[in-house]
C-alpha atoms as a PDB file:
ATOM      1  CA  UNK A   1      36.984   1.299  53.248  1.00  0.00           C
ATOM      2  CA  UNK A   2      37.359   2.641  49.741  1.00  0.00           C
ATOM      3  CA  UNK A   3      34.003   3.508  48.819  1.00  0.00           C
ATOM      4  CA  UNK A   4      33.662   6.327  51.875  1.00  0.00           C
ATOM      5  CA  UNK A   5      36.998   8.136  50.505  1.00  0.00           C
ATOM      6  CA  UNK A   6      35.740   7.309  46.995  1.00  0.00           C
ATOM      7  CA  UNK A   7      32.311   9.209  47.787  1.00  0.00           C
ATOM      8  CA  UNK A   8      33.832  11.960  49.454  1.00  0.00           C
ATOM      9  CA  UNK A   9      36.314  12.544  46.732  1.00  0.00           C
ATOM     10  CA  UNK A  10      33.301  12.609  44.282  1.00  0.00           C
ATOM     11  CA  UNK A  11      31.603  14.864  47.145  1.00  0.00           C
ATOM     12  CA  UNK A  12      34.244  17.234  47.125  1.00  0.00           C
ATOM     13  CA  UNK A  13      34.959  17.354  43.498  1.00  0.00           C
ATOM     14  CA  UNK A  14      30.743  18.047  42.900  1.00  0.00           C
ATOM     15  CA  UNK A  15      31.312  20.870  45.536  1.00  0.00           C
ATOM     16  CA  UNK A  16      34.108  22.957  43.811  1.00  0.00           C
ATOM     17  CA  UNK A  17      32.421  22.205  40.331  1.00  0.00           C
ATOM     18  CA  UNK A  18      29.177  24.155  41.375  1.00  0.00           C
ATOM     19  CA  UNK A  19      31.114  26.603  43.348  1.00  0.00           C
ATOM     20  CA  UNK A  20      33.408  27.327  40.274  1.00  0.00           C
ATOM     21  CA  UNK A  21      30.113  27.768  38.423  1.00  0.00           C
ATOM     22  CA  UNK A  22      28.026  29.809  41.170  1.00  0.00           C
ATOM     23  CA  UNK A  23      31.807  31.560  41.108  1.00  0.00           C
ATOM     24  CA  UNK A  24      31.381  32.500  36.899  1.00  0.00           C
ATOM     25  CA  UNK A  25      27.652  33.419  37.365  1.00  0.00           C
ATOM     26  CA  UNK A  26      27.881  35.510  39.561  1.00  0.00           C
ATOM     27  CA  UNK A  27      30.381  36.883  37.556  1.00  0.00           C
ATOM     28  CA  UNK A  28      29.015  37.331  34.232  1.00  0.00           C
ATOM     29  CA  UNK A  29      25.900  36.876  35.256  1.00  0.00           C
ATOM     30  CA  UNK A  30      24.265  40.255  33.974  1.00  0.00           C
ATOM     31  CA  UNK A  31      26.229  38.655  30.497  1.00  0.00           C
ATOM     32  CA  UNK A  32      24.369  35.280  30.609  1.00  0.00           C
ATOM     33  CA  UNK A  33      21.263  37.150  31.063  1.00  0.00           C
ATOM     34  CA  UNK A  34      21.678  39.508  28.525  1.00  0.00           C
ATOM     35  CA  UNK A  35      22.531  37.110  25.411  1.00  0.00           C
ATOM     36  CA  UNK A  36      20.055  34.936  26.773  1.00  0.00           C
ATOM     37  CA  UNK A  37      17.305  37.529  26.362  1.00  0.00           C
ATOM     38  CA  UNK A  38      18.539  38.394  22.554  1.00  0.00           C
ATOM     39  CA  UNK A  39      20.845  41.957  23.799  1.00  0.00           C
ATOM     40  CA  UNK A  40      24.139  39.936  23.693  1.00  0.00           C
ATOM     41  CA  UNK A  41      27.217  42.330  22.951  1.00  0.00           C
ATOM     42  CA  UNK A  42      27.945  40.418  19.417  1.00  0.00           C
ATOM     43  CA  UNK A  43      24.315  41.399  18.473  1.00  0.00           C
ATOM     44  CA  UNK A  44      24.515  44.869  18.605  1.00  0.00           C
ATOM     45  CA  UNK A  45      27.027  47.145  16.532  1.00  0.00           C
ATOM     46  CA  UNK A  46      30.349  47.879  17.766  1.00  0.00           C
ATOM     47  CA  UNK A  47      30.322  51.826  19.124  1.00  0.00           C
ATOM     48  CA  UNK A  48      33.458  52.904  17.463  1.00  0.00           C
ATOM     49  CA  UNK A  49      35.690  50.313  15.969  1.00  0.00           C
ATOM     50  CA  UNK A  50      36.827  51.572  12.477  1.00  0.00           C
ATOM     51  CA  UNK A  51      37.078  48.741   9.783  1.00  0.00           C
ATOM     52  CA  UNK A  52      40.442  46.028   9.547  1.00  0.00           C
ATOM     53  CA  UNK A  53      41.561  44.654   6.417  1.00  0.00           C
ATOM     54  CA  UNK A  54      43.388  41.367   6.973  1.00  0.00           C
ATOM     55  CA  UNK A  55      45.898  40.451   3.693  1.00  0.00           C
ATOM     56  CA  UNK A  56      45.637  37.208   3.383  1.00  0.00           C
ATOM     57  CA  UNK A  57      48.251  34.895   1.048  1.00  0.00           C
ATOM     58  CA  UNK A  58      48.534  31.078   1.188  1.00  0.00           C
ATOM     59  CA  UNK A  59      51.759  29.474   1.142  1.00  0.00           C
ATOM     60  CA  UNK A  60      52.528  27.854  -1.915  1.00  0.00           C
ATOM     61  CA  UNK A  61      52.470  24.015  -0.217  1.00  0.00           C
ATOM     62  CA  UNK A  62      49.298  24.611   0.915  1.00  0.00           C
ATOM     63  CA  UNK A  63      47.788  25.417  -2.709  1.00  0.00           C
ATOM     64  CA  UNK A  64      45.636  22.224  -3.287  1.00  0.00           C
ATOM     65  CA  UNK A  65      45.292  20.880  -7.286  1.00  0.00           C
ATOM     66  CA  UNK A  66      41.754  19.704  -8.415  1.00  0.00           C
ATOM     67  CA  UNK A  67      42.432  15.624  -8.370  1.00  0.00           C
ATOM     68  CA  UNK A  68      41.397  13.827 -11.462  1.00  0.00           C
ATOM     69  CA  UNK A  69      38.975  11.713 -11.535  1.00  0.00           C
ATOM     70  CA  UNK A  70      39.802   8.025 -11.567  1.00  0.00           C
ATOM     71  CA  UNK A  71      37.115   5.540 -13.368  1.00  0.00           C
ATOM     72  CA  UNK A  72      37.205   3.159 -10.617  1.00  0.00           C
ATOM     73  CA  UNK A  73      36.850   6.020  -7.921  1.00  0.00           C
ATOM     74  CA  UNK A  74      33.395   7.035 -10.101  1.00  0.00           C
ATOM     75  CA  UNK A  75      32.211   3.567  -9.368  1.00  0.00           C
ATOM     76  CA  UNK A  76      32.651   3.687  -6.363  1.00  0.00           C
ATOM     77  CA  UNK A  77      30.717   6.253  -5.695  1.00  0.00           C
END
């Protein structure tokens, strides 16, 4: 008895997974298609984005130290 509910759980689960995916082709289909044939948005140059300087400072916890070098870590290497 559990093995027909156990196949049409896996049934129904297979269903909604290709209909989710038919669902995000159809989509962005004319996307997939597009990157796929080398004219994918990130390829070409944005239109009219001006330049963005990030700043950028670690915190002072995260600064690492160069670890010295231990004679029986050299060895082991």
């Amino acid at each position: 008895m559990l093995a027909p509910l156990a196949t049409l759980a896996f049934l129904a689960t297979l269903w909604l997974v290709a209909r989710l995916m038919l669902d995000r082709i159809a989509a962005d289909g004319a996307k997939i298609v597009a990157a796929l044939q080398g004219r994918s948005m990130l390829v070409q140059p944005p239109q009219s984005v001006r330049p963005l300087t990030v700043r950028f400072q670690p915190r002072a916890e995260s600064v690492r130290y160069p670890a010295h070098a231990q004679p029986e870590w050299r060895a082991a290497a």
